[in-house]
PDB file of N, CA and C in Angstrom:
ATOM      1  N   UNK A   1     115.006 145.917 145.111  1.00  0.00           N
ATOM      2  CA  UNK A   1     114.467 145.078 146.167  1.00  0.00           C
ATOM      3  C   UNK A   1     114.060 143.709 145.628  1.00  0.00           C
ATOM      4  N   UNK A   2     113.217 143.392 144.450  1.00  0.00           N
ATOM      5  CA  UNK A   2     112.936 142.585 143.783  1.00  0.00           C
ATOM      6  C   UNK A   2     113.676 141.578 142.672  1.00  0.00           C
ATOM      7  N   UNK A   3     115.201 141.952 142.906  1.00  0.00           N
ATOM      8  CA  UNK A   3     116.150 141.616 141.868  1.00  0.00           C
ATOM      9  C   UNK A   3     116.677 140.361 141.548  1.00  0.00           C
ATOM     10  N   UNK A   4     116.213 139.125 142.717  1.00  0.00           N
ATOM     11  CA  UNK A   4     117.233 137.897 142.574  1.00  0.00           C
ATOM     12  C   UNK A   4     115.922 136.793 142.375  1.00  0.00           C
ATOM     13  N   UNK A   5     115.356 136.782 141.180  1.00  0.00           N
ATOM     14  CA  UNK A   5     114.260 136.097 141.028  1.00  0.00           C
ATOM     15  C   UNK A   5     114.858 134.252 140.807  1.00  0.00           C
ATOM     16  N   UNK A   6     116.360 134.218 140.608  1.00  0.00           N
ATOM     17  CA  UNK A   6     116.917 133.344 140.592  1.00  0.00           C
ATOM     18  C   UNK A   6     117.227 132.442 141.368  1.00  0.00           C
ATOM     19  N   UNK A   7     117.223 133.125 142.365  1.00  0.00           N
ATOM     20  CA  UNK A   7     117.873 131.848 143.975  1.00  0.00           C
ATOM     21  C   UNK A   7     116.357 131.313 143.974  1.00  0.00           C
ATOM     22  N   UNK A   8     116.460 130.554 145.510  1.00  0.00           N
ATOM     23  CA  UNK A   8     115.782 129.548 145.453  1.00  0.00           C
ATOM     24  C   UNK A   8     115.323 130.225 146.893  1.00  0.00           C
ATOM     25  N   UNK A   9     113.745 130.277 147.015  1.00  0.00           N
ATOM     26  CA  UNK A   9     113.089 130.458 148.009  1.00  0.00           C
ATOM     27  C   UNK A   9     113.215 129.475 149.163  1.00  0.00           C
ATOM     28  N   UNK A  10     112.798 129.408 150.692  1.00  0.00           N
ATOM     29  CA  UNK A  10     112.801 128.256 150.984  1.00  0.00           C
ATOM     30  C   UNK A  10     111.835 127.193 151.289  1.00  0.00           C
ATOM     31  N   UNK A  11     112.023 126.326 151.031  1.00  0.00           N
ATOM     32  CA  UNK A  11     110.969 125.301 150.252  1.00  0.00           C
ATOM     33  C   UNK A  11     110.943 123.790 151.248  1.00  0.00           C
ATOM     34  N   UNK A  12     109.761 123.197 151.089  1.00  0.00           N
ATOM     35  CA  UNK A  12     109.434 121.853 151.799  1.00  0.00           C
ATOM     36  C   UNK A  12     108.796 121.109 150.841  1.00  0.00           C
ATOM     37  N   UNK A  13     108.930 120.032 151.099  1.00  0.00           N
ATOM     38  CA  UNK A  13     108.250 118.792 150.305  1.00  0.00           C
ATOM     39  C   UNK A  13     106.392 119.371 150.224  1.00  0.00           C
ATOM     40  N   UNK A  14     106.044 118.678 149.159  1.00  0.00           N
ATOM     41  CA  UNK A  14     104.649 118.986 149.385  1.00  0.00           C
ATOM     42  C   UNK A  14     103.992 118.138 150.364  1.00  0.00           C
ATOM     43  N   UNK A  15     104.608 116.899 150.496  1.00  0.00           N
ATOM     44  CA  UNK A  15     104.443 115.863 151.223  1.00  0.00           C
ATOM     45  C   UNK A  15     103.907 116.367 152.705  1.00  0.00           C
ATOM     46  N   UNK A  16     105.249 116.830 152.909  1.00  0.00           N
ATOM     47  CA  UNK A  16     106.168 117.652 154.335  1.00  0.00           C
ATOM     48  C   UNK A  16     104.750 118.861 154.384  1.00  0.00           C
ATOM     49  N   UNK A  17     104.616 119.313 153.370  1.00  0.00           N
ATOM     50  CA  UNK A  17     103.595 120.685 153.912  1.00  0.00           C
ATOM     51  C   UNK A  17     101.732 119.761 154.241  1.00  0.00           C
ATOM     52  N   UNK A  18     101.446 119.054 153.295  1.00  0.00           N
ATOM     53  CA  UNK A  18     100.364 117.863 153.647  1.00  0.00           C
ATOM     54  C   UNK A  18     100.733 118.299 154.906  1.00  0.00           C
ATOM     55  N   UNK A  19     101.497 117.205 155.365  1.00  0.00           N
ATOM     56  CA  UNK A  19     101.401 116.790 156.966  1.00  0.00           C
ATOM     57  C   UNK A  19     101.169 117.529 157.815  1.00  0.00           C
ATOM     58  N   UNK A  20     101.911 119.115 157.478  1.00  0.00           N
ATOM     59  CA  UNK A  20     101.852 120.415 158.906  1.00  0.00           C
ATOM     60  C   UNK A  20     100.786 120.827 158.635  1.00  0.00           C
ATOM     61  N   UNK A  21      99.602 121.031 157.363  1.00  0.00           N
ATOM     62  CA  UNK A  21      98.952 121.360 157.079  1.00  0.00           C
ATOM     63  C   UNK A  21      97.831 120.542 157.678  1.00  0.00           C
ATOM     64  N   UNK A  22      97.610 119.761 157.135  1.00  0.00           N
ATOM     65  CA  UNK A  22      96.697 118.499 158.700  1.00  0.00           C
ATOM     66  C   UNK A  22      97.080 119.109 159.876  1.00  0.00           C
ATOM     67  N   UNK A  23      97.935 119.433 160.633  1.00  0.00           N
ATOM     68  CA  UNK A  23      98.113 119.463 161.989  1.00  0.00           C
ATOM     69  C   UNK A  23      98.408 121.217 162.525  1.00  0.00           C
ATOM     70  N   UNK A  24      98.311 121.582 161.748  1.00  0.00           N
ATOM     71  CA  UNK A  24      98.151 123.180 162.188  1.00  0.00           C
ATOM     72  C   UNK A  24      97.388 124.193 161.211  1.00  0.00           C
ATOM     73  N   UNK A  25      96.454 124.560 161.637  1.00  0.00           N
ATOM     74  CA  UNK A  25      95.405 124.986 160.544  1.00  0.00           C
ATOM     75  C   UNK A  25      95.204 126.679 161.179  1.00  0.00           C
ATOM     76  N   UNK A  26      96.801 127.290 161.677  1.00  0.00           N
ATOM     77  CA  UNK A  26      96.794 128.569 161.059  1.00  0.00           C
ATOM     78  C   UNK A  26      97.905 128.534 159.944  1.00  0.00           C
ATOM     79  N   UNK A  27      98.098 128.165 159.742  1.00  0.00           N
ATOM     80  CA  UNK A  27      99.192 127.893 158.008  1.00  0.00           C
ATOM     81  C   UNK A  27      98.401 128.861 157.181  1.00  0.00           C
ATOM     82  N   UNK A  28      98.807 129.790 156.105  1.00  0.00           N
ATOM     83  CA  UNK A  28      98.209 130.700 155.528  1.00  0.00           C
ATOM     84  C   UNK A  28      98.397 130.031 154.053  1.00  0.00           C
ATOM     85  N   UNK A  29      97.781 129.262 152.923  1.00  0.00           N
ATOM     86  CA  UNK A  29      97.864 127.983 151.693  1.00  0.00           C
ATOM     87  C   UNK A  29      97.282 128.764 150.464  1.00  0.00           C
ATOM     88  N   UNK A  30      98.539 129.866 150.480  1.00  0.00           N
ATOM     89  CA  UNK A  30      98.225 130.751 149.198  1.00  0.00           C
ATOM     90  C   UNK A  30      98.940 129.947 147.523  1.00  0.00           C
ATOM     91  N   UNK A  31      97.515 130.150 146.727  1.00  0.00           N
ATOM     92  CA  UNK A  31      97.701 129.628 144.988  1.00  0.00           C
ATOM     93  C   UNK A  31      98.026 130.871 144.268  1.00  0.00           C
ATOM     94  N   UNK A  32      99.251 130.796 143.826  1.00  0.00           N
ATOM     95  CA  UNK A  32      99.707 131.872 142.893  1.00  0.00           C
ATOM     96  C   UNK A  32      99.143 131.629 141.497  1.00  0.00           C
ATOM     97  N   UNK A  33      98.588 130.711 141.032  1.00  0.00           N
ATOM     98  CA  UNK A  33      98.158 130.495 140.077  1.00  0.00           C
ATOM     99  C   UNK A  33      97.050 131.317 139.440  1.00  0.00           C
ATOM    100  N   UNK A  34      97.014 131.928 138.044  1.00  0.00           N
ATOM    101  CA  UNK A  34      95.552 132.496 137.585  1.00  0.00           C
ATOM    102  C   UNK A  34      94.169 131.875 137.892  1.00  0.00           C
ATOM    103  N   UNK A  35      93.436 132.587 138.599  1.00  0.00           N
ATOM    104  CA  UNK A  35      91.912 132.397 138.478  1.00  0.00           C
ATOM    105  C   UNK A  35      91.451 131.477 137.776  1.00  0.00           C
ATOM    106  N   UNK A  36      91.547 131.156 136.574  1.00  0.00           N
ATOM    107  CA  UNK A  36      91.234 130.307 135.745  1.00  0.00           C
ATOM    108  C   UNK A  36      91.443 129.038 136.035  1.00  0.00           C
ATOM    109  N   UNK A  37      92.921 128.999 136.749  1.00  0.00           N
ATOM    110  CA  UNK A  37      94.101 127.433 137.035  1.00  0.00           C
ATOM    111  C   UNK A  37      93.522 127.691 138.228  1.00  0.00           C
ATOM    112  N   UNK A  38      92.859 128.171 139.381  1.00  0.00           N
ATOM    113  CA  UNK A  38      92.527 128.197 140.366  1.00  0.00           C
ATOM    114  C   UNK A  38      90.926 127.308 140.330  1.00  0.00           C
ATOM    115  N   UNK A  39      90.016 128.229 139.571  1.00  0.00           N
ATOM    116  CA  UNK A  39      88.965 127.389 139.103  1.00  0.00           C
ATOM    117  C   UNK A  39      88.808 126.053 139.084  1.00  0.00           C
ATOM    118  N   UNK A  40      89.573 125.678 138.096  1.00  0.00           N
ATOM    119  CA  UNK A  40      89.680 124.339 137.692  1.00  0.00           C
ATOM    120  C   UNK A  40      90.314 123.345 138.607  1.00  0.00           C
ATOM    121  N   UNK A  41      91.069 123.543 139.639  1.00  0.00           N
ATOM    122  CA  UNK A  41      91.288 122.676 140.799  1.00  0.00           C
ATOM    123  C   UNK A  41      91.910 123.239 141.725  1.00  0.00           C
ATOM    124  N   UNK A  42      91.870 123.014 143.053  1.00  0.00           N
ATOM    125  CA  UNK A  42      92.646 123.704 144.326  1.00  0.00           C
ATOM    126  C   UNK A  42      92.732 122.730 144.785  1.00  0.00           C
ATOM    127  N   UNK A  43      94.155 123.188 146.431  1.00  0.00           N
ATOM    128  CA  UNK A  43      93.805 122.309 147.321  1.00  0.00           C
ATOM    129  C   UNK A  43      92.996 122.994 148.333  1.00  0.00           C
ATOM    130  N   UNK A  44      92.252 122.186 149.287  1.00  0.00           N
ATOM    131  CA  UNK A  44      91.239 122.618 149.669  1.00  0.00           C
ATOM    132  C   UNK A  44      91.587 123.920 150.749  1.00  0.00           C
ATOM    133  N   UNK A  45      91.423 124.625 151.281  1.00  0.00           N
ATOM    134  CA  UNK A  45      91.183 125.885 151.907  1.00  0.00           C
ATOM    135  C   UNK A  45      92.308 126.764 151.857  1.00  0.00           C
ATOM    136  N   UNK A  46      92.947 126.893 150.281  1.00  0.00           N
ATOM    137  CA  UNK A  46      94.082 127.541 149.604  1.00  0.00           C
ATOM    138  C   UNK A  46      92.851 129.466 148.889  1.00  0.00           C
ATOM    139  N   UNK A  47      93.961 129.918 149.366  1.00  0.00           N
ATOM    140  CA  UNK A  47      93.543 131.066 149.141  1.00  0.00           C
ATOM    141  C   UNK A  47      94.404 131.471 147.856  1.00  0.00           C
ATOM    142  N   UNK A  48      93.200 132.508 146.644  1.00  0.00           N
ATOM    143  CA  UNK A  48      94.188 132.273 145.553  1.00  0.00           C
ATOM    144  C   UNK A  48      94.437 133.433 145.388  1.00  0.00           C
ATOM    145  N   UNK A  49      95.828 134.269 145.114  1.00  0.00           N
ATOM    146  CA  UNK A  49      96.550 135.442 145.113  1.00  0.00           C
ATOM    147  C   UNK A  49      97.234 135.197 143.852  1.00  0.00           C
ATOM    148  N   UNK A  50      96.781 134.995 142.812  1.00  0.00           N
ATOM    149  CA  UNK A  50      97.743 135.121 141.571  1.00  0.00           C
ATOM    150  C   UNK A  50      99.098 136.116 141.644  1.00  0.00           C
ATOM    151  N   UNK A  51     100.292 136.170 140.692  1.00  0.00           N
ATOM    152  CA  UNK A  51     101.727 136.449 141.297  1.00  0.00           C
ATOM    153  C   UNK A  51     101.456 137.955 140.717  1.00  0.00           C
ATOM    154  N   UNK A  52     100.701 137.740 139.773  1.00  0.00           N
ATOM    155  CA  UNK A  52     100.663 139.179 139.269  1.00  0.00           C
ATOM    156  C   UNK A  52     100.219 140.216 140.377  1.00  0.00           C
ATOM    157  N   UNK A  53      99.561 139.833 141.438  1.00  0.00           N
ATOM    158  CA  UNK A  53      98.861 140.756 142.279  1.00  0.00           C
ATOM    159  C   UNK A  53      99.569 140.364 143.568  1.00  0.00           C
ATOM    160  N   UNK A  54     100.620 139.878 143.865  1.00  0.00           N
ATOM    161  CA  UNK A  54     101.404 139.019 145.011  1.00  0.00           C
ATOM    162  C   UNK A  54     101.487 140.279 145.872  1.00  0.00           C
ATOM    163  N   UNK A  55     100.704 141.504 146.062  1.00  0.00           N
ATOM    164  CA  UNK A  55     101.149 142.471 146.875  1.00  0.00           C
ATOM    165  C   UNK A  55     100.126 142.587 147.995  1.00  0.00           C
ATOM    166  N   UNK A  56      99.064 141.903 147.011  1.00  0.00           N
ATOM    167  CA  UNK A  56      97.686 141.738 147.756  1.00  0.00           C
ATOM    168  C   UNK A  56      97.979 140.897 149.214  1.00  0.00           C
ATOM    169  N   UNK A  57      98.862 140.411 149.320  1.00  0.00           N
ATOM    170  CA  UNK A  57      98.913 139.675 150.391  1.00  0.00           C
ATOM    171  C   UNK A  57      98.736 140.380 151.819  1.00  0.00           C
ATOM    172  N   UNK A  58      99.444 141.489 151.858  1.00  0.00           N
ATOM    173  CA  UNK A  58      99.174 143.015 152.738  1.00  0.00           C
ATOM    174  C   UNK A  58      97.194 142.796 153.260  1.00  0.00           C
ATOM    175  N   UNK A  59      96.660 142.752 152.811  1.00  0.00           N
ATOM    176  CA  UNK A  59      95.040 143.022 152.863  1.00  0.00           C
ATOM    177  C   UNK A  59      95.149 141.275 153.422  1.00  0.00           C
ATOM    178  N   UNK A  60      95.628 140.873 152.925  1.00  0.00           N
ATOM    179  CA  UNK A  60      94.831 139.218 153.661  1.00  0.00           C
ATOM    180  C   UNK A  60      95.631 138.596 154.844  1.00  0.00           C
ATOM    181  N   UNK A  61      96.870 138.805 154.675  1.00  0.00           N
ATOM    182  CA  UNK A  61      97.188 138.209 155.842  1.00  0.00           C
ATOM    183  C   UNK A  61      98.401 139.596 156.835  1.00  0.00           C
ATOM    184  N   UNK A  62      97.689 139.819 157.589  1.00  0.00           N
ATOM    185  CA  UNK A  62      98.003 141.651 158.066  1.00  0.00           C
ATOM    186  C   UNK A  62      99.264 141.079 159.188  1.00  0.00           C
ATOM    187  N   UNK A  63      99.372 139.801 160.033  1.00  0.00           N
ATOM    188  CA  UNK A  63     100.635 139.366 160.727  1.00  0.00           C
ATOM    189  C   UNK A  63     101.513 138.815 159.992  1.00  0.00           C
ATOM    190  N   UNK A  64     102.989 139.540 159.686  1.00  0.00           N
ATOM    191  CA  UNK A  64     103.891 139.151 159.229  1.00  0.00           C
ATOM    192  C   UNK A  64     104.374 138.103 159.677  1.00  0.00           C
ATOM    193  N   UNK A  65     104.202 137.602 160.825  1.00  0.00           N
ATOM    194  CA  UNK A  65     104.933 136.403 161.300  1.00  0.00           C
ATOM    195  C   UNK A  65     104.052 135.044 161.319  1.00  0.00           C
ATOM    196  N   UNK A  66     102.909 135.144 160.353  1.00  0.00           N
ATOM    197  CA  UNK A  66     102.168 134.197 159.830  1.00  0.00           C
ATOM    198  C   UNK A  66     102.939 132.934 159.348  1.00  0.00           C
ATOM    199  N   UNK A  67     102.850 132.081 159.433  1.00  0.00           N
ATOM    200  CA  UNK A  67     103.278 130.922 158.735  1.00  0.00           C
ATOM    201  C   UNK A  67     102.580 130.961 157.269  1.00  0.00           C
ATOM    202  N   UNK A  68     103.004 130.876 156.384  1.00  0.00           N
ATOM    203  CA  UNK A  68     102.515 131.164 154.973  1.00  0.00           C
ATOM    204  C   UNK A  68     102.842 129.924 153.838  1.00  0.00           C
ATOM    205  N   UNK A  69     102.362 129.145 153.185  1.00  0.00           N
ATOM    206  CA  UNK A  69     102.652 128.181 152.547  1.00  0.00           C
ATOM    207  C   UNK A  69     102.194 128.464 150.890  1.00  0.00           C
ATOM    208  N   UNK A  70     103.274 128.861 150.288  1.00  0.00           N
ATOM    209  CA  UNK A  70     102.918 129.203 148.441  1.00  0.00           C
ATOM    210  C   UNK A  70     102.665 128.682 147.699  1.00  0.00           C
ATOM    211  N   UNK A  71     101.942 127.674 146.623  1.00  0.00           N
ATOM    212  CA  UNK A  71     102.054 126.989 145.454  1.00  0.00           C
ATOM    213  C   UNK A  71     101.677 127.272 144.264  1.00  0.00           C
ATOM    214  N   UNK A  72     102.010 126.914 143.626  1.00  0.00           N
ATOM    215  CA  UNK A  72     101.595 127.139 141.578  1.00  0.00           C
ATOM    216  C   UNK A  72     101.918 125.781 140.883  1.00  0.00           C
ATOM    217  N   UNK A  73     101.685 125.792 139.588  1.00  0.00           N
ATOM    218  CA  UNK A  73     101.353 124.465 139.085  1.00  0.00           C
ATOM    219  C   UNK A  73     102.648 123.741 139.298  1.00  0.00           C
ATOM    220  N   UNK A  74     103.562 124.399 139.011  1.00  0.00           N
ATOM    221  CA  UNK A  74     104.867 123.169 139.076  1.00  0.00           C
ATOM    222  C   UNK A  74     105.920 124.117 140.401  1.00  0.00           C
ATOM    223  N   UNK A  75     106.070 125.241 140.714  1.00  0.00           N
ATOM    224  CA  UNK A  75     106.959 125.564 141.600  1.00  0.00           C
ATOM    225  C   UNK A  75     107.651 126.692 141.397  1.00  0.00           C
ATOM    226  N   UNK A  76     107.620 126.868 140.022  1.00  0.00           N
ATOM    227  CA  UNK A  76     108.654 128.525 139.461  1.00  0.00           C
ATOM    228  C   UNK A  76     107.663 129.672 140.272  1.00  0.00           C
ATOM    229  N   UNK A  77     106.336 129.878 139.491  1.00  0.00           N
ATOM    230  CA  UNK A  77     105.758 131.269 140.609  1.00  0.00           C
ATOM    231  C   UNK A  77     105.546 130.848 141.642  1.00  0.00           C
ATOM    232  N   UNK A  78     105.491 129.919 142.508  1.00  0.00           N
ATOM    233  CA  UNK A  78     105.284 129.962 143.911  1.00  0.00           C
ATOM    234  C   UNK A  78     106.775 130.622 144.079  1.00  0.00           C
ATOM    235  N   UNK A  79     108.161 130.173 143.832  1.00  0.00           N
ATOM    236  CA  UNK A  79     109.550 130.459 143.977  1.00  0.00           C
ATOM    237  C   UNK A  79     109.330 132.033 144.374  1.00  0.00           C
ATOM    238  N   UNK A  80     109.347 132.394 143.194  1.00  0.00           N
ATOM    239  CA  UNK A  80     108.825 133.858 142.747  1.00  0.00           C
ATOM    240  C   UNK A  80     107.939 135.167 143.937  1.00  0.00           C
ATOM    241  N   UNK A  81     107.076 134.355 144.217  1.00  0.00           N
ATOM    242  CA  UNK A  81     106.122 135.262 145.121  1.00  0.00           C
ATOM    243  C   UNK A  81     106.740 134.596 146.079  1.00  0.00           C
ATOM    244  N   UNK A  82     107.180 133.929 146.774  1.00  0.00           N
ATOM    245  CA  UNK A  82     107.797 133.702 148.145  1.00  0.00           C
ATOM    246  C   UNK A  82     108.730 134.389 148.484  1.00  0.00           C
ATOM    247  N   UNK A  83     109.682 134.614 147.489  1.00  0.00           N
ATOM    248  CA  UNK A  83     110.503 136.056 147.332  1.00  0.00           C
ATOM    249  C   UNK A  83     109.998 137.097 148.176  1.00  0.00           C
ATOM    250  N   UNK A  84     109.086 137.308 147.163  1.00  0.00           N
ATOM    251  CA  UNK A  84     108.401 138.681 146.691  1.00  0.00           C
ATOM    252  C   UNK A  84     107.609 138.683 148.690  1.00  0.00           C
ATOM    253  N   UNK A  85     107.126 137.868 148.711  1.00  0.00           N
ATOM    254  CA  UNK A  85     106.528 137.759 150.487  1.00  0.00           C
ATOM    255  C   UNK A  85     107.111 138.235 151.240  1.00  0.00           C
ATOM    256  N   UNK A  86     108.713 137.352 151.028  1.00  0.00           N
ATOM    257  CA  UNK A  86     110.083 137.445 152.046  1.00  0.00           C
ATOM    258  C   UNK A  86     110.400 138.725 151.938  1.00  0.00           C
ATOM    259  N   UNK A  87     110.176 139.370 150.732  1.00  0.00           N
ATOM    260  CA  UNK A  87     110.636 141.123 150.836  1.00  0.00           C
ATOM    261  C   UNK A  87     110.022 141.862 151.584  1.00  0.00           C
ATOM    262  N   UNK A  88     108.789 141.620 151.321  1.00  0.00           N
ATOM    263  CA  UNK A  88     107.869 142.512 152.004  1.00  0.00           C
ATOM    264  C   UNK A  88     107.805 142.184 153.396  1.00  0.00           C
ATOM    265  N   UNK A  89     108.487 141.291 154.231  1.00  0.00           N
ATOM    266  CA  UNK A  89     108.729 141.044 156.093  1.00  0.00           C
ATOM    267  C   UNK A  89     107.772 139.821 156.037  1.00  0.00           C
ATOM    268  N   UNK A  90     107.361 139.052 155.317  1.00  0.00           N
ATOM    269  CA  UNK A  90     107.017 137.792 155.700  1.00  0.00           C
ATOM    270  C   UNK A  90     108.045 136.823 155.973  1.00  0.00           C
ATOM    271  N   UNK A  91     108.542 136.864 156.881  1.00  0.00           N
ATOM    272  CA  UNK A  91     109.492 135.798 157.382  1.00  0.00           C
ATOM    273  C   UNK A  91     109.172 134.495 157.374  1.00  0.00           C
ATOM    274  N   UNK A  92     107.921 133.940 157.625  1.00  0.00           N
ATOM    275  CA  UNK A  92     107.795 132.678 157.719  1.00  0.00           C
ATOM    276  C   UNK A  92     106.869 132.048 156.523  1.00  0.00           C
ATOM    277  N   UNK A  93     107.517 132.745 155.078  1.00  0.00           N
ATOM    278  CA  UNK A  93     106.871 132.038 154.080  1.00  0.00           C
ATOM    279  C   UNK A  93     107.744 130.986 153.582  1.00  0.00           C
ATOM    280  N   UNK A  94     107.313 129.694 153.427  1.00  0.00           N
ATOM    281  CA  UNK A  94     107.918 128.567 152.632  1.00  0.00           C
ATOM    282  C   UNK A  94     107.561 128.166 151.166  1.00  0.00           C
ATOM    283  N   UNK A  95     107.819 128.027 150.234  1.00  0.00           N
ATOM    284  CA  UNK A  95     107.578 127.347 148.731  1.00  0.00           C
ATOM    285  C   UNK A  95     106.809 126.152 149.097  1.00  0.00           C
ATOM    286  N   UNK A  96     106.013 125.632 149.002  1.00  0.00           N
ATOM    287  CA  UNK A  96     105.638 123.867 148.639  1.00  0.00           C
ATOM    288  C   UNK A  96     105.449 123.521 147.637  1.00  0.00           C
ATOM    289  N   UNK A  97     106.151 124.409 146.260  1.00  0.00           N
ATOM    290  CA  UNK A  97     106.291 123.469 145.236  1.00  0.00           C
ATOM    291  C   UNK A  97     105.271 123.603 144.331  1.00  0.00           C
ATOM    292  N   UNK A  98     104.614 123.141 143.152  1.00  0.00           N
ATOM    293  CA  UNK A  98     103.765 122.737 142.489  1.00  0.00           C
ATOM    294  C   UNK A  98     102.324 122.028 142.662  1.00  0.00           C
ATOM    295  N   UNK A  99     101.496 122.258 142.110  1.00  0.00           N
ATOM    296  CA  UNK A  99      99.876 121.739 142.496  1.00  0.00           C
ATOM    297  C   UNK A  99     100.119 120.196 141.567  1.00  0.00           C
ATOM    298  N   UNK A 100     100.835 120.320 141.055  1.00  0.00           N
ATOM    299  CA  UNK A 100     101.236 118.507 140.440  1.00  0.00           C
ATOM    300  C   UNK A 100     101.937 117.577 141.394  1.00  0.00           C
ATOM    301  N   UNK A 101     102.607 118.091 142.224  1.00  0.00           N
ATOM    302  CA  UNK A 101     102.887 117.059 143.441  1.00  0.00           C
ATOM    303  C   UNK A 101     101.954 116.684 144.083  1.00  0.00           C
ATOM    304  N   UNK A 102     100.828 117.213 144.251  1.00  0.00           N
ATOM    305  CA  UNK A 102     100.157 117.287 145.472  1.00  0.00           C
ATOM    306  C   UNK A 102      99.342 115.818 145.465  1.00  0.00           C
ATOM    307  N   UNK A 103      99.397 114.715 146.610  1.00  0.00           N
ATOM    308  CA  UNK A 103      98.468 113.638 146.905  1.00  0.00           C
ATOM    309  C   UNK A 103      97.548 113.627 147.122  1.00  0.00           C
ATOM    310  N   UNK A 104      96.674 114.738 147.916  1.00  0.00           N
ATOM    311  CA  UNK A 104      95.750 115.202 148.434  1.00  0.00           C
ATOM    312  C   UNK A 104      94.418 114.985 147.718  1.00  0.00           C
ATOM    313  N   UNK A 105      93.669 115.719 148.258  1.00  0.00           N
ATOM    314  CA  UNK A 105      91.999 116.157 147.469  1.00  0.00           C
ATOM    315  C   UNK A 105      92.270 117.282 146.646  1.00  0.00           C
ATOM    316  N   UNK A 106      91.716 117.534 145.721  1.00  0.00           N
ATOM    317  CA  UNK A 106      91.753 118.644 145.220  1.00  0.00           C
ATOM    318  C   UNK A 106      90.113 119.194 144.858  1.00  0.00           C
ATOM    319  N   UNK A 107      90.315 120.504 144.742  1.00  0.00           N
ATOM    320  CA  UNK A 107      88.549 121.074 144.928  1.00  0.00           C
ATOM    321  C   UNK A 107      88.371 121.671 143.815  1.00  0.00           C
TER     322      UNK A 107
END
């Protein structure tokens, strides 16, 4: 089920997610990043699910047809757990890429 860690999730500008993110605030702005890389900066009302535990998502967001938005420092584990989302019937998860793109505030 978990086998094609290679393709490419599908993905939006971080830019592009900014903007929907301003304007629709049920977007679900999960940080795959460790606790630690979470600590030290977020964007603001990003929920953090490190990839190692990417199953946890089940307990937090219980409607599959959530709009779901992934990031990690540069874009490989967000890739990764967006997969891993898309397997599990999250249909409407997108990649946004890396916490180094981001223009924003960070917390």
């Amino acid at each position: 089920m978990f086998n094609n860690f290679n393709s490419k999730a599908p993905s939006i500008s971080m830019e592009m997610a900014k903007n929907n993110l301003s304007n629709d605030t049920s977007i679900y702005l999960i940080d795959v990043r460790t606790p630690t890389e979470y600590i030290q900066g977020h964007i603001p009302n990003s929920i953090n699910i490190p990839l190692d535990t990417a199953f946890n998502i089940e307990s937090i967001v219980v409607d599959k047809n959530s709009k779901i938005y992934v990031y990690c420092q540069s874009g490989n584990r967000s890739n990764k757990a967006s997969k891993i989302y898309r397997d599990l019937g999250y249909i409407n998860t997108t990649n946004i890429g890396g916490i180094v793109s981001w223009t924003g505030k960070i917390v």
